[in-house]
Protein backbone atom coordinates (compact mmCIF):
# COMPACT_ATOMS: atom_id res chain seq x y z
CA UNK A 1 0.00 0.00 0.00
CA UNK A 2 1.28 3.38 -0.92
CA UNK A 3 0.50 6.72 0.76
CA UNK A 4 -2.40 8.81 0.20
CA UNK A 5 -0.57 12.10 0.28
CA UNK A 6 2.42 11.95 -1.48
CA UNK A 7 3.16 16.07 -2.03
CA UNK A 8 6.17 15.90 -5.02
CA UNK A 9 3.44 13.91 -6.91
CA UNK A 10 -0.02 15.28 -6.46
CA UNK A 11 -1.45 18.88 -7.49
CA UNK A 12 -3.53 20.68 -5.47
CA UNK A 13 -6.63 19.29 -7.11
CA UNK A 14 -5.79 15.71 -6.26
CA UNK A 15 -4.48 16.46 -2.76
CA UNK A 16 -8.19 17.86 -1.98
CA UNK A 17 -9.72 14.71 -3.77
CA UNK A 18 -7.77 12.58 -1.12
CA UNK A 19 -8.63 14.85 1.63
CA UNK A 20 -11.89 14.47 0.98
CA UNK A 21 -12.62 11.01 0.15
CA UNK A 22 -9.95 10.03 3.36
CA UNK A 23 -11.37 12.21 5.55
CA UNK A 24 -11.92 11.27 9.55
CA UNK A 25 -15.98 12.01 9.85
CA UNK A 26 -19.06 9.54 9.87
CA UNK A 27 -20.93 11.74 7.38
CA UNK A 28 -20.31 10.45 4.08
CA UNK A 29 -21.48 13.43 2.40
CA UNK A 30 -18.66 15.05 3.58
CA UNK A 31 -16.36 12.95 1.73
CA UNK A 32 -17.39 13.41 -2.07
CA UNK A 33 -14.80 14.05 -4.24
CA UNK A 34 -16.06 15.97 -7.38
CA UNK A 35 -13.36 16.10 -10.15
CA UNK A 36 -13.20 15.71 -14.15
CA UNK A 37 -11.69 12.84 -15.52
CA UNK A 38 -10.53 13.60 -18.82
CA UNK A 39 -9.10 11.22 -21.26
CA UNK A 40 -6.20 11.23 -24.72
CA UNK A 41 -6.92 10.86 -27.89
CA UNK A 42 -5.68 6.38 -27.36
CA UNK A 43 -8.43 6.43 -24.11
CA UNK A 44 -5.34 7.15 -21.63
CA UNK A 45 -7.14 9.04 -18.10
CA UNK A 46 -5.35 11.68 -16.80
CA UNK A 47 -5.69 10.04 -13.20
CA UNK A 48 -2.95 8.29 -11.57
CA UNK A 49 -3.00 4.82 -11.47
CA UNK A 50 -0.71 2.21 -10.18
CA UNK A 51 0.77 0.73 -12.95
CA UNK A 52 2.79 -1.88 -11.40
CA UNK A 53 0.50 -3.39 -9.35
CA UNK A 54 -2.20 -6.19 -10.26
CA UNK A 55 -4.47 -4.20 -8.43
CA UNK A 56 -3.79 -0.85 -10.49
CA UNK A 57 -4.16 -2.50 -13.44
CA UNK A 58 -7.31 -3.53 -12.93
CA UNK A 59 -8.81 -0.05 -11.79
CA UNK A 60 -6.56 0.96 -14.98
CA UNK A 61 -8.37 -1.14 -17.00
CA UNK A 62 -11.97 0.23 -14.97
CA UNK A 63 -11.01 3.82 -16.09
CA UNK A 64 -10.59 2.70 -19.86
CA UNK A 65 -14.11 1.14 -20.00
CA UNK A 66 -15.37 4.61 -18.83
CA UNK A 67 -13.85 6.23 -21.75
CA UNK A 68 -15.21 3.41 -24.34
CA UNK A 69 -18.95 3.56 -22.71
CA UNK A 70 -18.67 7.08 -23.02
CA UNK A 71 -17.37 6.79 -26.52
CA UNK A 72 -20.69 4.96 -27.38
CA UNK A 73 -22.88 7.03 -26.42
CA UNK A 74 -23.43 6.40 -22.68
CA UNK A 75 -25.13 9.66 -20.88
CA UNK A 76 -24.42 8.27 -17.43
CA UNK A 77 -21.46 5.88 -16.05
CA UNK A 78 -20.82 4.13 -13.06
CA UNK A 79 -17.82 2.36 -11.70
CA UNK A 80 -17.31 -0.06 -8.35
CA UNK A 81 -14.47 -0.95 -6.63
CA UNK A 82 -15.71 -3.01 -3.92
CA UNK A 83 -13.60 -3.82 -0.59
CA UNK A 84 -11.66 -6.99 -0.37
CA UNK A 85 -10.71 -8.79 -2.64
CA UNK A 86 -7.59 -8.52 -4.25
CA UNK A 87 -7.28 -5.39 -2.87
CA UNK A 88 -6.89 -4.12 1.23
CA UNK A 89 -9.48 -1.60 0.90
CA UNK A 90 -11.64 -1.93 4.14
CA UNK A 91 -14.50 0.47 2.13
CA UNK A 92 -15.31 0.61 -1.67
CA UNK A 93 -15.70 3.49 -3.88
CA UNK A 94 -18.57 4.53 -5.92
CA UNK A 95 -17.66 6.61 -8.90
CA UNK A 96 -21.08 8.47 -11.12
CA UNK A 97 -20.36 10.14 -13.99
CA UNK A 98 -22.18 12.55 -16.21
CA UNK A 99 -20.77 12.08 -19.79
CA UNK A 100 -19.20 15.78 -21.47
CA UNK A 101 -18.57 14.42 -24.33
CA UNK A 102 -15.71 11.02 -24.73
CA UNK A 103 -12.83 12.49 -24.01
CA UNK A 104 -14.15 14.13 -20.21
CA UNK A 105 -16.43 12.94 -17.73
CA UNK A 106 -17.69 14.89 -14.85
CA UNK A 107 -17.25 12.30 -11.87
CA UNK A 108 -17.89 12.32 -8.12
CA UNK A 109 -15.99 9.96 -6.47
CA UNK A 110 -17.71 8.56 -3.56
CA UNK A 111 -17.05 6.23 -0.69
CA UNK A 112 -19.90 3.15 -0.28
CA UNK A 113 -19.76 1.50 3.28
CA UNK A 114 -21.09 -1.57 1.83
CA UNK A 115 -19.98 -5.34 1.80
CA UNK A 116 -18.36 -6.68 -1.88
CA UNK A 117 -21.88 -8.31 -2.00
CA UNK A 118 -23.92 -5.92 -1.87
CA UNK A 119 -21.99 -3.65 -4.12
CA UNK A 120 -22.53 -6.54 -6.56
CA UNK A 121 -26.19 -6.84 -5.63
CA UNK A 122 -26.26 -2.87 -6.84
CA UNK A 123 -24.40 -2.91 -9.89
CA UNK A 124 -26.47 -5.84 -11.53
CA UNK A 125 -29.58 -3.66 -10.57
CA UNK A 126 -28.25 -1.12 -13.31
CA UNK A 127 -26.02 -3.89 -15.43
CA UNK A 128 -27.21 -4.57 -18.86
CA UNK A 129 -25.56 -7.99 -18.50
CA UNK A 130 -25.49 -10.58 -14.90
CA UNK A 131 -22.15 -9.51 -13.32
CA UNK A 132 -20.99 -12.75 -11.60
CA UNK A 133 -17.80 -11.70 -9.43
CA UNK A 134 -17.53 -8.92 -6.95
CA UNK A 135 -13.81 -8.48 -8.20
CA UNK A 136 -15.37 -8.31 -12.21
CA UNK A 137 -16.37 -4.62 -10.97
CA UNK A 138 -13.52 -3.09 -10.58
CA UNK A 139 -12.47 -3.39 -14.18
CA UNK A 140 -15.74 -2.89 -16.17
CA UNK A 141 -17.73 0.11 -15.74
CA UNK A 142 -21.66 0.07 -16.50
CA UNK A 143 -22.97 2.56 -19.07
CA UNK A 144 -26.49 3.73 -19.13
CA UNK A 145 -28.96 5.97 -20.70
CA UNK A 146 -32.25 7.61 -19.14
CA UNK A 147 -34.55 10.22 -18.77
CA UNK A 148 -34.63 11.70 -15.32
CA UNK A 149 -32.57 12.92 -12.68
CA UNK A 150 -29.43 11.65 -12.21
CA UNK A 151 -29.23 11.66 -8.37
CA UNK A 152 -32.72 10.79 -7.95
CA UNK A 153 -31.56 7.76 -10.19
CA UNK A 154 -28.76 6.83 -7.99
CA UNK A 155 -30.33 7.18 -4.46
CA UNK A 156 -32.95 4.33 -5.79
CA UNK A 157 -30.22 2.18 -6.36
CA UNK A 158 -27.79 2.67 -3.50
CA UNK A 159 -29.51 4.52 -1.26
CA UNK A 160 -27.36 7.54 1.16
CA UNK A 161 -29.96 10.10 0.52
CA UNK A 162 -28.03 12.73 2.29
CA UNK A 163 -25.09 12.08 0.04
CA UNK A 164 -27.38 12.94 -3.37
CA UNK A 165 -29.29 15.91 -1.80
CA UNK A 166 -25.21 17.45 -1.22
CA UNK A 167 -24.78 16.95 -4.79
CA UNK A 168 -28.25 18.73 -5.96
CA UNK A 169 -27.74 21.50 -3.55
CA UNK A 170 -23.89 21.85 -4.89
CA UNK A 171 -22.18 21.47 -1.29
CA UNK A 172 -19.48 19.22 -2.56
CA UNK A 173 -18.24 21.46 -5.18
CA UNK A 174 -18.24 24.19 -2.29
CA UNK A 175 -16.31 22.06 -0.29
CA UNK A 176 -13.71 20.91 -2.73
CA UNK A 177 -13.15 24.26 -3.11
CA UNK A 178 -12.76 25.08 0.22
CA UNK A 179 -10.24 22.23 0.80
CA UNK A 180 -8.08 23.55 -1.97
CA UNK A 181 -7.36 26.51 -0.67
CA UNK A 182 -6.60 25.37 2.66
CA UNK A 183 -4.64 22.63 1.06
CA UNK A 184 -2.61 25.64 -0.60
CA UNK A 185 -2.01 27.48 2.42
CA UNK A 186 -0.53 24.34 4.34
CA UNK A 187 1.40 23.55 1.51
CA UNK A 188 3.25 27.04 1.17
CA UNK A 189 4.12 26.38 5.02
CA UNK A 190 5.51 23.11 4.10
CA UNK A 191 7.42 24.21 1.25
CA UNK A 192 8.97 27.39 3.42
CA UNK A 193 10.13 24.91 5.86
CA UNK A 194 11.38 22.41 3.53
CA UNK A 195 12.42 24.52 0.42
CA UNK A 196 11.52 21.84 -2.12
CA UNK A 197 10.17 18.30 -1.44
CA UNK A 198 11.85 15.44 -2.64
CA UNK A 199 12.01 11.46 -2.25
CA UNK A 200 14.26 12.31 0.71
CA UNK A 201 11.83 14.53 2.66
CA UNK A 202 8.86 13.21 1.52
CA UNK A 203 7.42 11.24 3.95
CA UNK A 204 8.49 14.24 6.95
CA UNK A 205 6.79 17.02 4.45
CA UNK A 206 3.71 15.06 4.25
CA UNK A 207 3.26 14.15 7.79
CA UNK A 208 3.64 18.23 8.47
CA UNK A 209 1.22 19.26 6.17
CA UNK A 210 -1.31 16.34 7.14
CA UNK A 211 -1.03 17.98 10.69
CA UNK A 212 -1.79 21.68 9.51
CA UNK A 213 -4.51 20.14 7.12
CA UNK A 214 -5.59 18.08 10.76
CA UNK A 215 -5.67 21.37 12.74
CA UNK A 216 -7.72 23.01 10.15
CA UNK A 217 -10.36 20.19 10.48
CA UNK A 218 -9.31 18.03 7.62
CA UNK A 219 -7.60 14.91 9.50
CA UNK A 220 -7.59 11.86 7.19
CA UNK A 221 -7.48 8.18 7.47
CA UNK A 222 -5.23 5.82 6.12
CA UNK A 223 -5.26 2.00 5.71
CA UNK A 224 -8.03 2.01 2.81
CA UNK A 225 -6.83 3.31 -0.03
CA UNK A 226 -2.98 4.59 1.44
CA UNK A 227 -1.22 5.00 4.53
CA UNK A 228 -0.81 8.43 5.87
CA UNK A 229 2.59 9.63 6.52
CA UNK A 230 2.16 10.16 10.00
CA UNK A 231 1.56 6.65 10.47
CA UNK A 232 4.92 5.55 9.20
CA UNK A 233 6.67 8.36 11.11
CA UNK A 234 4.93 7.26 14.42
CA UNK A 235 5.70 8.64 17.42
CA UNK A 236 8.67 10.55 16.47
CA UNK A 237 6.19 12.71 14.41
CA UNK A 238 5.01 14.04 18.04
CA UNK A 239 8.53 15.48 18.80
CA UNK A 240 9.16 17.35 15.46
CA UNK A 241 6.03 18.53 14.67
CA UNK A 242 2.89 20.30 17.31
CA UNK A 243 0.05 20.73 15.76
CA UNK A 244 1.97 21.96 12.45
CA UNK A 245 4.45 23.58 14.16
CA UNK A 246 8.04 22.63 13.68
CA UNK A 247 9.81 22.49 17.26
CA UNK A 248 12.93 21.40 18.02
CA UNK A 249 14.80 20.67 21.26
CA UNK A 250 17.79 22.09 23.11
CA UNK A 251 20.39 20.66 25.10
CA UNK A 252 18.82 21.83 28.46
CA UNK A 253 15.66 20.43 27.59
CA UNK A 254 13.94 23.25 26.68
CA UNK A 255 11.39 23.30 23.42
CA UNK A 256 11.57 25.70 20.71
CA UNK A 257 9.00 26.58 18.07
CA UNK A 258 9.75 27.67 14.28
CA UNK A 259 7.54 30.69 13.29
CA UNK A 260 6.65 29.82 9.61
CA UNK A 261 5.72 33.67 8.75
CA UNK A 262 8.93 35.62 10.74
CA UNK A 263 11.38 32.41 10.47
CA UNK A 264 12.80 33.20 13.87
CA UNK A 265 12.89 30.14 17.12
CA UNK A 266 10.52 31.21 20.16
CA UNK A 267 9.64 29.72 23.53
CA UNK A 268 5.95 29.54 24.42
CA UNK A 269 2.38 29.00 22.01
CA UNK A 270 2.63 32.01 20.36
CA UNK A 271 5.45 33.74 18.46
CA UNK A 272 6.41 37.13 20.49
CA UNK A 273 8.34 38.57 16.77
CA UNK A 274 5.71 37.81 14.36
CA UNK A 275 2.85 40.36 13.74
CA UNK A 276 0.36 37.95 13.02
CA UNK A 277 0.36 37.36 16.60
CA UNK A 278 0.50 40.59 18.23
């Protein structure tokens, strides 16, 4: 399993997908990931994908059936990947997407808190054609074509009202916004303190800004779909980072803070130099 946040790698679109769809709440509504998933000329997605992996291929292979359902004609298309399996996932995913045209789709990415089962109990509800296996999801997409609402459409089949009355009433596209920016914000901070992140840094640059992203009420959850950086850092994290502060140590035992704005050590919660606190 990689990491979810991986900050070399990602753009600040994709770091607020993962915020979102990882994030620490019980209200799924909360953790809709809107995005566009555009595709090449050859059917090749513009999201990352892991192309080593069995598992990666598969989703790989998931992404490319949007793109050809899309490419004949299908108004509406849904993809599963269902928990288990071949994969650790301990939730599935539940991508909808409204067709733009075949190269772009208009997705919301979507986590399901629902057994492999029942996931396959859905999908043959809206499946053309029986789908026998669970695992047969996560590399064929189902295309379909109606007249109606779209959202109205999908609460009938999988149910999580709340999450399709977010969508009508456009919170999630307010909220991916919203995570963005503070996403941006945490990630200046990182980059002052760091300079440039690198396979070196990496993991320590992510664990800081998942703890500024934490502190600004966006605390995620690995072991589904990633680990989080913190996790692999352990307790260490606790004595180089509070709370998104870096803090260091002195030989008498005394501990220092970094002030990210003024770049000068202080004692205490609150920098005495820096005019954002006085």
């Amino acid at each position: 399993m990689g990491r979810l946040i991986e900050l070399e790698k990602s753009d600040l679109a994709e770091l607020g997908g993962v915020l979102l769809e990882n994030r620490r709440t019980v209200r799924v509504e909360e953790r809709i990931n809107p995005y566009q998933l555009a595709f090449d000329q050859k059917g090749e997605p513009n999201f990352p994908y892991e192309k080593e992996s069995e598992l990666g291929m598969a989703e790989y292979r998931g992404m490319r059936s949007m793109w050809e359902l899309a490419r004949d004609g299908c108004k509406y298309v849904f993809w599963l990947s269902p928990p288990g399996g071949r994969s650790v996932y301990t939730e599935g995913r539940l991508v909808v997407g409204k067709v733009v045209n075949e190269r772009e789709i208009e997705c919301r990415g979507i986590p399901i808190l629902e057994t492999a089962e029942r996931m396959l109990e859905m999908a043959n509800r809206i499946s053309k054609n029986e789908i026998r296996e669970a695992e047969d999801l996560r590399e064929q997409a189902i295309g379909v074509n109606f007249d109606g609402n779209l959202w109205d459409f999908c609460e009938k089949i999988f149910g999580m009202g709340e999450v399709w009355e977010a969508i009508k009433r456009g919170e999630d596209v307010v909220r991916k916004a919203e995570v963005v920016a503070v996403a941006a914000e945490a990630k200046e901070l990182v980059m002052r303190r760091f300079g440039k992140v690198d396979a070196v840094n990496s993991i320590l640059a992510g664990a800081m800004f998942e703890r500024i992203m934490a502190g600004r009420g966006y605390q995620i959850v690995g072991g589904n779909h990633g680990g989080t950086n913190t996790g692999l850092l352990g307790g260490a994290f606790n004595f180089m980072f509070n709370e998104g502060r870096t803090t260091k140590i002195t030989a008498n035992g005394e501990r220092l803070s970094w002030c990210e704005f003024c770049h000068q050590w202080y004692r205490g919660e609150h920098c005495p130099y820096c005019s954002r606190n006085n």
